[in-house]
N, C-alpha and C. Protein backbone atom coordinates (compact mmCIF):
# COMPACT_ATOMS: atom_id res chain seq x y z
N UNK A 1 0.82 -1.19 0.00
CA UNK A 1 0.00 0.00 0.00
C UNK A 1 0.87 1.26 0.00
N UNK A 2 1.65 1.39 0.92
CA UNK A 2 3.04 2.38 1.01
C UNK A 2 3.38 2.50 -0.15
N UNK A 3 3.94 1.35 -0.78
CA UNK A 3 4.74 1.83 -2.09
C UNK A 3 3.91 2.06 -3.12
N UNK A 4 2.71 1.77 -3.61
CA UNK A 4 1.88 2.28 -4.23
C UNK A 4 1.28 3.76 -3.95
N UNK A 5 1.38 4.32 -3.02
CA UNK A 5 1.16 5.27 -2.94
C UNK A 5 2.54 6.22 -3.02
N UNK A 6 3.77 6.09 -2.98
CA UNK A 6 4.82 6.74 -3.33
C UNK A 6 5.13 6.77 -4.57
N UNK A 7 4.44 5.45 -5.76
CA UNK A 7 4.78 5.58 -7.04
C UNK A 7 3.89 6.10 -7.36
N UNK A 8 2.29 6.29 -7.08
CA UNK A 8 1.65 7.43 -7.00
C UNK A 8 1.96 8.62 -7.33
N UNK A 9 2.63 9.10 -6.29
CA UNK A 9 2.95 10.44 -6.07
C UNK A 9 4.27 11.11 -6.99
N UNK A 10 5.24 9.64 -7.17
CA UNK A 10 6.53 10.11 -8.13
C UNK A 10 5.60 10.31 -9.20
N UNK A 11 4.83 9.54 -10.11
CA UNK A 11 4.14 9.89 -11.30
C UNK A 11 3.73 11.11 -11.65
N UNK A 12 2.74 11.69 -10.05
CA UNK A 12 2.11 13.01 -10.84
C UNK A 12 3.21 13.87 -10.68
N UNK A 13 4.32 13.86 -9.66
CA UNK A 13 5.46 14.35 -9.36
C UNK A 13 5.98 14.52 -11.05
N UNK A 14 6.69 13.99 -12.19
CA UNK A 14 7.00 13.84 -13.03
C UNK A 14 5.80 14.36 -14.33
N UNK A 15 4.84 13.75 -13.86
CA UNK A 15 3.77 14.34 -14.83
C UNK A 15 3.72 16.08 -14.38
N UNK A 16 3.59 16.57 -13.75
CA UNK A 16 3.88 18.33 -13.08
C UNK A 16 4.74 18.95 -13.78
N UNK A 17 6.28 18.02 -13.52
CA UNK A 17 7.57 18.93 -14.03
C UNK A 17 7.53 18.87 -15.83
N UNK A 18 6.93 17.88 -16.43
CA UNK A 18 7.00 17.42 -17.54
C UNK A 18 5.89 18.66 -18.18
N UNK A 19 4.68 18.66 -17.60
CA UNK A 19 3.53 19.83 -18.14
C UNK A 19 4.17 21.11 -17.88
N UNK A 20 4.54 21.42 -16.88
CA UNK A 20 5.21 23.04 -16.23
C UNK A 20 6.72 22.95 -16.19
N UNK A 21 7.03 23.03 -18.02
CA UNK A 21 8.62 23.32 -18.05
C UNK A 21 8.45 24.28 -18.45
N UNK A 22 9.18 24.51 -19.77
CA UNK A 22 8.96 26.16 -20.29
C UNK A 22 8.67 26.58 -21.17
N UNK A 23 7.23 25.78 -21.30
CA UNK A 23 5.92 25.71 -22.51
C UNK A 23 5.66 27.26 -22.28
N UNK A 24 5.48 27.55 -21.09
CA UNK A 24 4.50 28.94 -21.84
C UNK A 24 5.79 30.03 -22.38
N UNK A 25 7.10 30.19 -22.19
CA UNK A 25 8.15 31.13 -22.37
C UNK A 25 8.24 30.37 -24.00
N UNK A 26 8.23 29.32 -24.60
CA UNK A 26 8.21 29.47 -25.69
C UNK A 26 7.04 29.33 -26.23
N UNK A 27 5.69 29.31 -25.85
CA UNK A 27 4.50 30.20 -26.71
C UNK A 27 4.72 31.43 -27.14
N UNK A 28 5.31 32.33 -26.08
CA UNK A 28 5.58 33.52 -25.90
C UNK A 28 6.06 33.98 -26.90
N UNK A 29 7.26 33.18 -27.54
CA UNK A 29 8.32 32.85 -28.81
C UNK A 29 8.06 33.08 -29.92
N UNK A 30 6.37 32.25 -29.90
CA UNK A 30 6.12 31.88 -31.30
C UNK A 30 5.75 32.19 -32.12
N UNK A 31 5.32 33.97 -32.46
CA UNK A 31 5.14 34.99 -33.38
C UNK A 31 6.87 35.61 -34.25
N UNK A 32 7.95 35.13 -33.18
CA UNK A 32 9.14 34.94 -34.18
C UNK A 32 9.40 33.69 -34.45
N UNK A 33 8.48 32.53 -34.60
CA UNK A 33 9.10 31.24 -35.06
C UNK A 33 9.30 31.53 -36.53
N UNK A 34 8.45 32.30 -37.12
CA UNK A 34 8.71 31.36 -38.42
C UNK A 34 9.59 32.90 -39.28
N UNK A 35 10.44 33.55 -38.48
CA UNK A 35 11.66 34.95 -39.22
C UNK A 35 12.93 34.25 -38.11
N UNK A 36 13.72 34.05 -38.68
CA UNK A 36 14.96 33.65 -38.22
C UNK A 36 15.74 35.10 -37.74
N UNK A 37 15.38 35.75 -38.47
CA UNK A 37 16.43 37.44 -38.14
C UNK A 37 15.51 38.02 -36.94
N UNK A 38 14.16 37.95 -37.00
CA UNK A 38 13.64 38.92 -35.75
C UNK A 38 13.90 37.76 -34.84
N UNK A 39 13.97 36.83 -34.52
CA UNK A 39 14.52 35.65 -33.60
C UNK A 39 15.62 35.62 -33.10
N UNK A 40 16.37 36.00 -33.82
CA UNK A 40 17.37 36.40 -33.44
C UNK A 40 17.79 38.08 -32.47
N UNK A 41 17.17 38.93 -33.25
CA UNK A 41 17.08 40.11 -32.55
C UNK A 41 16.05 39.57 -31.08
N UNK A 42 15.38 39.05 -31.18
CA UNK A 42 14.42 38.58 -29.71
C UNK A 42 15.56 38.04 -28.59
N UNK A 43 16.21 37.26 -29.12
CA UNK A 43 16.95 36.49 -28.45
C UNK A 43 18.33 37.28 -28.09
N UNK A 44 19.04 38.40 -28.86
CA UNK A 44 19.91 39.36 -28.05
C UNK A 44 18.89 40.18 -27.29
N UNK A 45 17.81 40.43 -27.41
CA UNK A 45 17.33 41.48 -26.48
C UNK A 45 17.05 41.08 -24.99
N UNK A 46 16.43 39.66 -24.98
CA UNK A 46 15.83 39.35 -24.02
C UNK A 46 16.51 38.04 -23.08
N UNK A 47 17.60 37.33 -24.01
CA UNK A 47 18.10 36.01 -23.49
C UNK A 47 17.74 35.42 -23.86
N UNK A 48 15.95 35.13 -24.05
CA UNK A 48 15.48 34.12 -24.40
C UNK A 48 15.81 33.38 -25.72
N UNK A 49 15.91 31.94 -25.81
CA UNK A 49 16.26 31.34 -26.78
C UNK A 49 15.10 30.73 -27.76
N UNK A 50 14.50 30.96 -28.74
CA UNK A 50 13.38 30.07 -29.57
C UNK A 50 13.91 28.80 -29.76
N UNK A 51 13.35 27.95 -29.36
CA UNK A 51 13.47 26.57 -29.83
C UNK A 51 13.47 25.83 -31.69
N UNK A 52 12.23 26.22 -31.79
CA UNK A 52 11.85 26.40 -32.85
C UNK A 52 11.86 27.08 -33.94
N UNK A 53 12.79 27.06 -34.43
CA UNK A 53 12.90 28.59 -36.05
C UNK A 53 12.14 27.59 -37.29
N UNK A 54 11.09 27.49 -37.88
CA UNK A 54 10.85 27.55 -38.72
C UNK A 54 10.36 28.32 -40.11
N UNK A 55 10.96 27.72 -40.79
CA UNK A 55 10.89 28.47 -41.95
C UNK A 55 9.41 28.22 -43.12
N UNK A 56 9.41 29.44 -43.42
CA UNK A 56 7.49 29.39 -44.41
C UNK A 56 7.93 28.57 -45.26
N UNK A 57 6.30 28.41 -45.66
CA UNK A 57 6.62 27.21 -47.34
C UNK A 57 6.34 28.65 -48.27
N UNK A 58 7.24 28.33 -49.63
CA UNK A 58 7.05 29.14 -50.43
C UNK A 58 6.25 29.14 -50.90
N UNK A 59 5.72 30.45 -51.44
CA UNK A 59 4.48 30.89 -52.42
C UNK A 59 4.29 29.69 -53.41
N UNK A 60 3.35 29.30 -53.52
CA UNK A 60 3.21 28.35 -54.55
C UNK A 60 2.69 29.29 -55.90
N UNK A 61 3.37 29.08 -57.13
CA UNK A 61 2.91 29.26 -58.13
C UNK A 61 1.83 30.05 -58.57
N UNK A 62 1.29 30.69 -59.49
CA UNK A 62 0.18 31.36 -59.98
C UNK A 62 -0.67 30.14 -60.75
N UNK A 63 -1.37 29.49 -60.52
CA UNK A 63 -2.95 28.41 -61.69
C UNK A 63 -2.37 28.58 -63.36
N UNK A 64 -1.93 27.81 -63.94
CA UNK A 64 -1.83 28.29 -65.27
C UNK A 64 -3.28 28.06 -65.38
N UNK A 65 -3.11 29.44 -66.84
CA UNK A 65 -4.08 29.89 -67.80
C UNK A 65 -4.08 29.22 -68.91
N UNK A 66 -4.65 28.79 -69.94
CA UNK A 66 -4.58 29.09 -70.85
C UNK A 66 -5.38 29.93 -71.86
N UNK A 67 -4.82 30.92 -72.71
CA UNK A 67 -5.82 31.84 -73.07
C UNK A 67 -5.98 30.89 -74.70
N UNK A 68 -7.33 31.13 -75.12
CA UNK A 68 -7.66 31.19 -76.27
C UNK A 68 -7.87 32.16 -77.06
């Protein structure tokens, strides 16, 4: 019973630190995820580091036409 209730407690113990790391400081981030240069300027200003730099997908193409 003891030890079931201590592996209990390590679980949500681990489940806590695992939910409340530092999810919300990189939400915070994530309006410079996808410019590598203002991410960079974020990150000399403030310390903070983005995890995540991604880059856009390019413009796709214009529909060809064909005119008659």
């Amino acid at each position: 019973m003891l030890l079931s209730l201590i592996g209990l407690i390590a679980c949500a113990a681990a489940c806590w630190r695992t939910c409340h790391g530092n999810g919300d400081e990189q939400a915070a981030l994530l309006p410079f995820a996808d410019d590598p240069e203002a991410a960079r300027r974020m990150s000399a200003a403030t310390g903070r580091h983005c995890e995540r730099i991604v880059q856009p997908l390019p413009e796709p193409p214009p529909p060809y036409r064909m005119r008659a």
